[in-house]
N, C-alpha and C. Protein backbone atom coordinates (compact mmCIF):
# COMPACT_ATOMS: atom_id res chain seq x y z
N UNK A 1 -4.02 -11.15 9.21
CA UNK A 1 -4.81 -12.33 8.95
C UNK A 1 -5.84 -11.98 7.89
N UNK A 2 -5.51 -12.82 7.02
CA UNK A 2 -6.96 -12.48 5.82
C UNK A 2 -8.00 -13.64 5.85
N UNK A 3 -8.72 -12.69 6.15
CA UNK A 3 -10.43 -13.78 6.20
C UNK A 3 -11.45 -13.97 4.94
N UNK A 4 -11.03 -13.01 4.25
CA UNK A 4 -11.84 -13.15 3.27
C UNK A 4 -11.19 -13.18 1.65
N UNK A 5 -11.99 -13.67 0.65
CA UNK A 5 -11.09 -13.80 -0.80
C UNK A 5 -11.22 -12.04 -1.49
N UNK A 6 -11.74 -11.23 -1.23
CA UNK A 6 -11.45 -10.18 -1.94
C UNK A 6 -11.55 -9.14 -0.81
N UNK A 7 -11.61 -7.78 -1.23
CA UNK A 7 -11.54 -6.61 -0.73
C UNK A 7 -11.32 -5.27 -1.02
N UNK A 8 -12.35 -4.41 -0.53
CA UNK A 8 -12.93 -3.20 -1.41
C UNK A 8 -12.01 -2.35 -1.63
N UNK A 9 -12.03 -1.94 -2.89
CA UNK A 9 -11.30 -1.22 -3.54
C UNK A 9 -12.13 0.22 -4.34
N UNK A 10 -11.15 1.18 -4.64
CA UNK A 10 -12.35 2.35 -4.74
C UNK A 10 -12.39 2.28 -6.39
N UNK A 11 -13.78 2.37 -7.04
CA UNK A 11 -14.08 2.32 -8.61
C UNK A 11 -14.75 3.37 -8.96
N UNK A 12 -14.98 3.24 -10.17
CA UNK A 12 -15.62 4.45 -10.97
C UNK A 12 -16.75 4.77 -10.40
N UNK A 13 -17.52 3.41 -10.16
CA UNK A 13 -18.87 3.91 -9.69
C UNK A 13 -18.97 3.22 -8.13
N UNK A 14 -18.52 3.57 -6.98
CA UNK A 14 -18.31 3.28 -5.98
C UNK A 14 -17.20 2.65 -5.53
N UNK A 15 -17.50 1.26 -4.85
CA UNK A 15 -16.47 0.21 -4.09
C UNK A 15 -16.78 -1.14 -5.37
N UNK A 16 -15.63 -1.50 -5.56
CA UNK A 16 -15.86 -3.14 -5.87
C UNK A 16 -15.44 -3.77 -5.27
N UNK A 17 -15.25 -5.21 -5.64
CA UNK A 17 -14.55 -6.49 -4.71
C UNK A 17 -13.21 -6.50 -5.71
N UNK A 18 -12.08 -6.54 -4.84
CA UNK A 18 -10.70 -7.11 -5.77
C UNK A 18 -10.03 -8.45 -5.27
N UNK A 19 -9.84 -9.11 -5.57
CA UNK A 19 -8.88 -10.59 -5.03
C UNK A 19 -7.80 -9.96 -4.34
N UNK A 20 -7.83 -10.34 -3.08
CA UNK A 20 -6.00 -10.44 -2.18
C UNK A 20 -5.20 -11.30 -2.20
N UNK A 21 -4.61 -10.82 -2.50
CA UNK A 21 -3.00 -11.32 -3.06
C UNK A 21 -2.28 -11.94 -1.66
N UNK A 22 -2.72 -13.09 -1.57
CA UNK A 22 -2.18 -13.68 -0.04
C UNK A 22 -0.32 -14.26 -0.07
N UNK A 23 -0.05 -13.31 -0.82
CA UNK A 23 1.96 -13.80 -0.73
C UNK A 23 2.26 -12.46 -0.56
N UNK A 24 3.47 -12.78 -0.11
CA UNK A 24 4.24 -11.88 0.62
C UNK A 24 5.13 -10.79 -0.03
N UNK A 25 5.13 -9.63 -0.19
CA UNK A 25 5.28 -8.27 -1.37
C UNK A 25 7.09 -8.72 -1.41
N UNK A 26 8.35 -8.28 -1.95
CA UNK A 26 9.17 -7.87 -2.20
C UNK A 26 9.54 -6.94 -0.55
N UNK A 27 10.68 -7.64 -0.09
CA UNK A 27 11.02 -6.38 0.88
C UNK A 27 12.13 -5.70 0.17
N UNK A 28 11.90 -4.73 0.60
CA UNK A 28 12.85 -3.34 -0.30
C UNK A 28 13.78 -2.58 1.31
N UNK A 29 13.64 -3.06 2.38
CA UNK A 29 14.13 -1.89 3.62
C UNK A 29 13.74 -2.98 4.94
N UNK A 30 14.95 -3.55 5.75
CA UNK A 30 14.46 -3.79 6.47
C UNK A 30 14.39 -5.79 6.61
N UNK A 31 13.66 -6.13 7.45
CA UNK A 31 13.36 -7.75 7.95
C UNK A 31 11.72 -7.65 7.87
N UNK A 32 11.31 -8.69 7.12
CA UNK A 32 10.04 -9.03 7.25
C UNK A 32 10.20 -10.39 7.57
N UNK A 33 8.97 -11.13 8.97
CA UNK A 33 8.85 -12.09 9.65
C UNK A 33 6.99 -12.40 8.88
N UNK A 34 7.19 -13.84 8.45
CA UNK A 34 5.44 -13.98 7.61
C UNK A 34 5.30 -15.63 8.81
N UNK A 35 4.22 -15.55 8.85
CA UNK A 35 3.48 -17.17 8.99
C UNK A 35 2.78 -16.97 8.18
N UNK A 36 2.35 -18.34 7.99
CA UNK A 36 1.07 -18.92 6.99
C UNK A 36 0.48 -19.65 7.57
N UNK A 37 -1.14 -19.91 7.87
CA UNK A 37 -1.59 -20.57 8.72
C UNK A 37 -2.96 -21.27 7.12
N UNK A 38 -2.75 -22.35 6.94
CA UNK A 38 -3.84 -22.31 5.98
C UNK A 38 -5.24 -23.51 6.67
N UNK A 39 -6.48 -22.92 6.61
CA UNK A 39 -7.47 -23.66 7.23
C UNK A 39 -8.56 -24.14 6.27
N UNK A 40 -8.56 -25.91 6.53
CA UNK A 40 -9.69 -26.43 5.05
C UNK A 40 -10.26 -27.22 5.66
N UNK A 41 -10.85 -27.78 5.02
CA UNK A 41 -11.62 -29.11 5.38
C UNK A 41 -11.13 -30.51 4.97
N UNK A 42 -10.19 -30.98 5.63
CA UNK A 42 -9.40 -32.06 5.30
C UNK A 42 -9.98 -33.62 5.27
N UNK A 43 -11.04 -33.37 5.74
CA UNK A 43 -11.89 -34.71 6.20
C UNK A 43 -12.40 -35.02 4.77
């Protein structure tokens, strides 16, 4: 479950923020099972 829009990644000069990539990688080995649950404000 991803809660948030980015996530730390290691940089030159510490941690930064990077965007997550909320789709689903290439399977290469194997069965991958995904949901998507998306939550807004529809009102």
């Amino acid at each position: 479950m991803f809660t948030t829009r980015d996530r730390p990644v290691p940089s030159a000069r510490g941690w930064s923020a990077a965007p997550v990539r909320h789709g689903v990688s290439t399977v290469r080995h194997g069965l991958r099972h995904t949901l998507g649950l998306v939550f807004h404000d529809a009102a």
